[in-house]
N, C-alpha and C. Protein backbone atom coordinates (compact mmCIF):
# COMPACT_ATOMS: atom_id res chain seq x y z
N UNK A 1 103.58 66.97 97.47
CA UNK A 1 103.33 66.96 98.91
C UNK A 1 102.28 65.91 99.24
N UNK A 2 101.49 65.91 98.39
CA UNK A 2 100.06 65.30 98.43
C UNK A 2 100.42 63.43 98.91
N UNK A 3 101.92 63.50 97.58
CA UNK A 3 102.16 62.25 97.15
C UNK A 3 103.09 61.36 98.21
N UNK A 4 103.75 62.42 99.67
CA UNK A 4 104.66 62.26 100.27
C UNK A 4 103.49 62.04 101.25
N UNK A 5 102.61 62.38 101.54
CA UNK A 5 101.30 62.41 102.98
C UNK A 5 100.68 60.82 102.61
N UNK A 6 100.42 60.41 101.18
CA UNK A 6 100.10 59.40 101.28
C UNK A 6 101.15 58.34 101.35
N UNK A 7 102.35 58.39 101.32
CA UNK A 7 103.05 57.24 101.43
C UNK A 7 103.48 57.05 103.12
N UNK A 8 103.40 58.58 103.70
CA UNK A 8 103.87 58.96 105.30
C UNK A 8 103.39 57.66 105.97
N UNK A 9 104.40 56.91 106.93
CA UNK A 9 104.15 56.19 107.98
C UNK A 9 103.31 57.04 108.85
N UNK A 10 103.42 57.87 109.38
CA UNK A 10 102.56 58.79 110.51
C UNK A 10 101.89 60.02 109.93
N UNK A 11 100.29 59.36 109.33
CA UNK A 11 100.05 60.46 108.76
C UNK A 11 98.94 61.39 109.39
N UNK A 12 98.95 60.79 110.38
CA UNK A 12 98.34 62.05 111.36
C UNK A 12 99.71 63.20 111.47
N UNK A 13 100.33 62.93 112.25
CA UNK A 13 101.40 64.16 112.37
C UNK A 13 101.74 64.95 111.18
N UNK A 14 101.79 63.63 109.92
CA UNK A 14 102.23 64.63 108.35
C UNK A 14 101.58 65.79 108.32
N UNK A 15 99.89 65.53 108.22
CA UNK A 15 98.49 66.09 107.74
C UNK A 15 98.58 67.35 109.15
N UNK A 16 98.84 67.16 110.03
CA UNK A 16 99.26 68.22 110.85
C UNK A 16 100.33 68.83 110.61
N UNK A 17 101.16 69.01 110.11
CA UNK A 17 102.39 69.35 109.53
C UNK A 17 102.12 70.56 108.02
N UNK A 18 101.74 69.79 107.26
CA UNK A 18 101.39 69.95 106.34
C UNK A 18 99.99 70.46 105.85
N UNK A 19 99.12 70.74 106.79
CA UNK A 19 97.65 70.91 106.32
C UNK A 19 97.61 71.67 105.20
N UNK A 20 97.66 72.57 105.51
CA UNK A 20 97.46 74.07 104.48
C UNK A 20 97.63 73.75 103.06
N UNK A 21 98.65 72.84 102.80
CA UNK A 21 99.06 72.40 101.66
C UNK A 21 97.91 70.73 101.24
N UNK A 22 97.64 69.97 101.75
CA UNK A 22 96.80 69.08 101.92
C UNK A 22 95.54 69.58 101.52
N UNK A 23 95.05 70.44 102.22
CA UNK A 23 93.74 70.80 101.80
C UNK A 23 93.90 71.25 100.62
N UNK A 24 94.86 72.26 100.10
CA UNK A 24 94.44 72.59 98.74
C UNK A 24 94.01 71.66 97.52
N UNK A 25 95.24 70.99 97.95
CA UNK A 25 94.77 69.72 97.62
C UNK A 25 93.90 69.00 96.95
N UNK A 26 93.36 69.02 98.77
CA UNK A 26 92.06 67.93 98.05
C UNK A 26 91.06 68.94 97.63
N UNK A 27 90.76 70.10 97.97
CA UNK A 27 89.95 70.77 97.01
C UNK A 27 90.02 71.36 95.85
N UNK A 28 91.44 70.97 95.04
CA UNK A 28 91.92 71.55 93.43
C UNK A 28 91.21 70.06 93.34
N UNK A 29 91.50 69.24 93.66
CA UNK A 29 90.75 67.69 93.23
C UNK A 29 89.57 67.51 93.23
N UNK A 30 88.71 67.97 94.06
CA UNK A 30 87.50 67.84 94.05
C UNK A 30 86.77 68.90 93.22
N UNK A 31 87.33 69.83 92.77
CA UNK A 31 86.79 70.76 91.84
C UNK A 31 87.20 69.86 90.54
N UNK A 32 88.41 69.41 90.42
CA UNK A 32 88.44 68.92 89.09
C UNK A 32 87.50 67.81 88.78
N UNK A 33 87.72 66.70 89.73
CA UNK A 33 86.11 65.91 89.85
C UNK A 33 84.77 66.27 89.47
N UNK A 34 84.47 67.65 89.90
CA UNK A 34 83.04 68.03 89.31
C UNK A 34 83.39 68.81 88.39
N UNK A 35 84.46 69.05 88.00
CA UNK A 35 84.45 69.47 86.53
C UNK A 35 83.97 68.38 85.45
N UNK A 36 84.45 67.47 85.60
CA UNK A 36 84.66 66.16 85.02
C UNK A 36 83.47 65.54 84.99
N UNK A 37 82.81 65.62 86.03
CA UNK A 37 81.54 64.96 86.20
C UNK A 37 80.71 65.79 85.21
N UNK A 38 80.66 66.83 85.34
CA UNK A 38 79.77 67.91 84.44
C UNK A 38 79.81 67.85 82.96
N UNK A 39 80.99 67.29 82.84
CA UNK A 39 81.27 67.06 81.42
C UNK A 39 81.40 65.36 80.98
N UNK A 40 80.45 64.93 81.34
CA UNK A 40 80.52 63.40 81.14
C UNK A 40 81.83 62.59 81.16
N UNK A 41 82.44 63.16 82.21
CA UNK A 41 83.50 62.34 82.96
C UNK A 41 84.89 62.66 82.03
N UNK A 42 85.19 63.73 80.93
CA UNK A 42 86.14 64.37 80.70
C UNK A 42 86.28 65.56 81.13
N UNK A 43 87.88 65.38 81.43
CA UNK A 43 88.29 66.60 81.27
C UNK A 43 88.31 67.42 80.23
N UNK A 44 88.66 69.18 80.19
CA UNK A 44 89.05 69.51 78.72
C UNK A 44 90.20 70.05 78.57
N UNK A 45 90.32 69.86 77.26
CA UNK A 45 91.78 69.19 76.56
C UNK A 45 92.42 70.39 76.69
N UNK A 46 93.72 70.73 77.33
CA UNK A 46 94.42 71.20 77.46
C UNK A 46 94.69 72.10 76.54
N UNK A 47 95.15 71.91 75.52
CA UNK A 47 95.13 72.33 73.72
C UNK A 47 93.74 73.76 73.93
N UNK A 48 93.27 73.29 73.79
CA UNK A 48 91.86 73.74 73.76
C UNK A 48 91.88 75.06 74.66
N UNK A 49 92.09 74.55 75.43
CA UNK A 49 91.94 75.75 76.93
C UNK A 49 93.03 76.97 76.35
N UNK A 50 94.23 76.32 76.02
CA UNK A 50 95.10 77.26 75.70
C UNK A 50 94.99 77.99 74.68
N UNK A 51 94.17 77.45 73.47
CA UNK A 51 93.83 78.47 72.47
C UNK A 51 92.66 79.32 73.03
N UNK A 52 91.68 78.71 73.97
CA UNK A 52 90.59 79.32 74.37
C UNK A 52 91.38 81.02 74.79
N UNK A 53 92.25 80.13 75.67
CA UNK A 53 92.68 81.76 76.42
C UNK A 53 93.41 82.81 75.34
N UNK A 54 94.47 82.35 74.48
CA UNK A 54 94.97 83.50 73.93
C UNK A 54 94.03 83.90 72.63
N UNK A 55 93.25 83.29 73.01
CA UNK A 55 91.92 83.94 71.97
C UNK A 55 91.37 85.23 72.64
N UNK A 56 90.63 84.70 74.06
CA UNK A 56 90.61 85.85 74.99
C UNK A 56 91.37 86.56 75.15
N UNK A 57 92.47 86.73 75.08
CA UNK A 57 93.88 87.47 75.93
C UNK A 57 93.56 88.55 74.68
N UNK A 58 94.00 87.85 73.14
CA UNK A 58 93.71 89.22 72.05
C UNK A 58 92.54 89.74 72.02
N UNK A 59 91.39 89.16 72.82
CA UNK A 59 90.14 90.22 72.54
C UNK A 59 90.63 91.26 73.80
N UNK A 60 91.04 90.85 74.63
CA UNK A 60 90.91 91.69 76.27
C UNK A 60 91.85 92.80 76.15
N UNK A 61 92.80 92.27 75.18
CA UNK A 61 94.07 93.84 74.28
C UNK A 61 93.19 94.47 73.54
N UNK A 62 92.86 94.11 73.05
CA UNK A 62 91.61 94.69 71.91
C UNK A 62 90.51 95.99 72.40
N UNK A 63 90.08 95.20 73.43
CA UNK A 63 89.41 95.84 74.15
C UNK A 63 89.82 97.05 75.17
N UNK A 64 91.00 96.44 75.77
CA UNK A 64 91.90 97.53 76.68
C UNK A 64 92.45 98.58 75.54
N UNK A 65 92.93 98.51 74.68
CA UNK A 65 93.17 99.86 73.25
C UNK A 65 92.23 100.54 73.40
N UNK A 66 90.98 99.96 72.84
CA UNK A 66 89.94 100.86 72.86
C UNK A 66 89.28 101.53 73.63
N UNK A 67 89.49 101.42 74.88
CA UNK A 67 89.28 101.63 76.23
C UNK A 67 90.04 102.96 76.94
N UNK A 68 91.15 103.02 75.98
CA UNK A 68 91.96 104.44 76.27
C UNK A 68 91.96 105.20 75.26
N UNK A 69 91.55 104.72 73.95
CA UNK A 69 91.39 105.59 73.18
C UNK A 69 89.90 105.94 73.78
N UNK A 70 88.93 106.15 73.94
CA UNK A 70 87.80 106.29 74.46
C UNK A 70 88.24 107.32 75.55
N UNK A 71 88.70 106.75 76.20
CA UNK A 71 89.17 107.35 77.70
C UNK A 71 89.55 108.57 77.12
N UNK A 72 90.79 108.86 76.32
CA UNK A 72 91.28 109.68 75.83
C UNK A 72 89.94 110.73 75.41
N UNK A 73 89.35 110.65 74.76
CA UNK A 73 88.04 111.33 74.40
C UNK A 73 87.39 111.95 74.73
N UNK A 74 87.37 111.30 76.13
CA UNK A 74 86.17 111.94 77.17
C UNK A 74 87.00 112.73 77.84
N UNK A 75 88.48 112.66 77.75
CA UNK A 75 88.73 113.94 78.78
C UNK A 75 88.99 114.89 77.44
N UNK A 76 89.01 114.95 76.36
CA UNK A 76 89.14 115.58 75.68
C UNK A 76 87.65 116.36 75.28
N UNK A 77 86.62 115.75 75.57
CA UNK A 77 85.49 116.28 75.32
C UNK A 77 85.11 117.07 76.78
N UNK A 78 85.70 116.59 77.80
CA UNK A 78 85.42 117.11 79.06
C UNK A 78 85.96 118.79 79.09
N UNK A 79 87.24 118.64 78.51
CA UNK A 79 88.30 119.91 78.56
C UNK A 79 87.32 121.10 77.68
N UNK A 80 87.09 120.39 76.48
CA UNK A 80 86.30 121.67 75.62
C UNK A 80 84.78 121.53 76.26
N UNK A 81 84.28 121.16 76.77
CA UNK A 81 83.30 121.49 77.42
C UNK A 81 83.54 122.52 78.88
N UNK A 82 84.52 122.45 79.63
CA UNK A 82 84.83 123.03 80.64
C UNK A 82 85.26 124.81 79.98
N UNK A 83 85.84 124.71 78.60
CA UNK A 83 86.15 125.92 78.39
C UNK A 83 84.87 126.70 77.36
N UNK A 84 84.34 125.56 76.50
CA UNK A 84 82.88 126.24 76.69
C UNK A 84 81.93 127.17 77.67
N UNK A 85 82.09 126.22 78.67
CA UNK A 85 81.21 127.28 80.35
C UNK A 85 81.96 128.41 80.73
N UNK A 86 83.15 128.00 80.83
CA UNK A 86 84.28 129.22 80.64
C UNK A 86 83.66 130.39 79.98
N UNK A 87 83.66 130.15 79.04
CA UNK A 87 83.54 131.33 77.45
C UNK A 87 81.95 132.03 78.27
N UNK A 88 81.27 130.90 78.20
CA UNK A 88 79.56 131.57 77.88
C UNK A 88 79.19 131.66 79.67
N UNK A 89 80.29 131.45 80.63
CA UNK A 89 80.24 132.37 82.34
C UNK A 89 79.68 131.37 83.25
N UNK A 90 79.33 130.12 82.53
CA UNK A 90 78.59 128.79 83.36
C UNK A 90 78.91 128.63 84.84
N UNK A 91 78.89 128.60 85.76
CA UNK A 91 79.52 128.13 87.26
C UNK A 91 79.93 127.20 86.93
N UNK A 92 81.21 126.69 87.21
CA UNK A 92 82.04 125.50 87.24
C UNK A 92 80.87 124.29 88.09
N UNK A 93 81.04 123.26 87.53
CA UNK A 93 80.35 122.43 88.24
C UNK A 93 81.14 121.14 88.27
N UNK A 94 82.31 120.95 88.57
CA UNK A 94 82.78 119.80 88.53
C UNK A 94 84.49 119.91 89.25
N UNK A 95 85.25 118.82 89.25
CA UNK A 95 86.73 119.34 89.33
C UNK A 95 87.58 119.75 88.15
N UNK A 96 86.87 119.44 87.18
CA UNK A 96 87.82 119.96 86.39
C UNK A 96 87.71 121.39 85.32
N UNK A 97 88.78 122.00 84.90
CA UNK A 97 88.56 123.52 84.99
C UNK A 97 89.55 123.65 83.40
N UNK A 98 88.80 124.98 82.67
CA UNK A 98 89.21 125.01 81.71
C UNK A 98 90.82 124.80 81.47
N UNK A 99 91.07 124.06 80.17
CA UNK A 99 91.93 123.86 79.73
C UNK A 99 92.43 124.17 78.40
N UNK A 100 93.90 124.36 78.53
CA UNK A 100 93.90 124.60 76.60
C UNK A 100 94.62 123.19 75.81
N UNK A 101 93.64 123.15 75.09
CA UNK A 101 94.28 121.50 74.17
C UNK A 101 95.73 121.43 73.66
């Protein structure tokens, strides 16, 4: 789009036409610019980024597993605690109410 606004004979009307898309534009560009700048005028390498991420991606699985096994736990520790108070006459203090495992 970018590439059709700059070749446009009338690019006032294009850029009116087209803004929404224009601006993104120029501000995916100007972020990449000060990316670039920040990094002594490279970009980074593509390669790179992509191992970066599915490096992340297997910690963030990693992490989400453990996250329900955990989860799992606490309502499991919640349940025998609720039927604990149960047993020994505690006032319920919460929403949730004895259960059997």
């Amino acid at each position: 789009m970018y590439g059709r606004y700059r070749q446009a004979k009338n690019k006032e009307w294009f850029r009116r036409e087209h803004e929404g898309d224009i601006i993104l534009h120029e501000a995916a560009l100007a972020s990449l610019k000060a990316v670039q700048a920040g990094r002594g005028g490279k970009l980074p390498n593509p390669q790179a980024l992509r191992a970066d991420y599915e490096k992340l991606k297997g910690e963030k699985d990693q992490l989400y597993k453990e996250y329900g096994e955990l989860k799992k736990q606490v309502r499991q520790l919640d349940t025998l605690k609720a039927n604990v108070d149960k047993i020994l006459g505690v006032p319920g203090r919460g929403k949730r109410s004895a259960v059997e495992l």
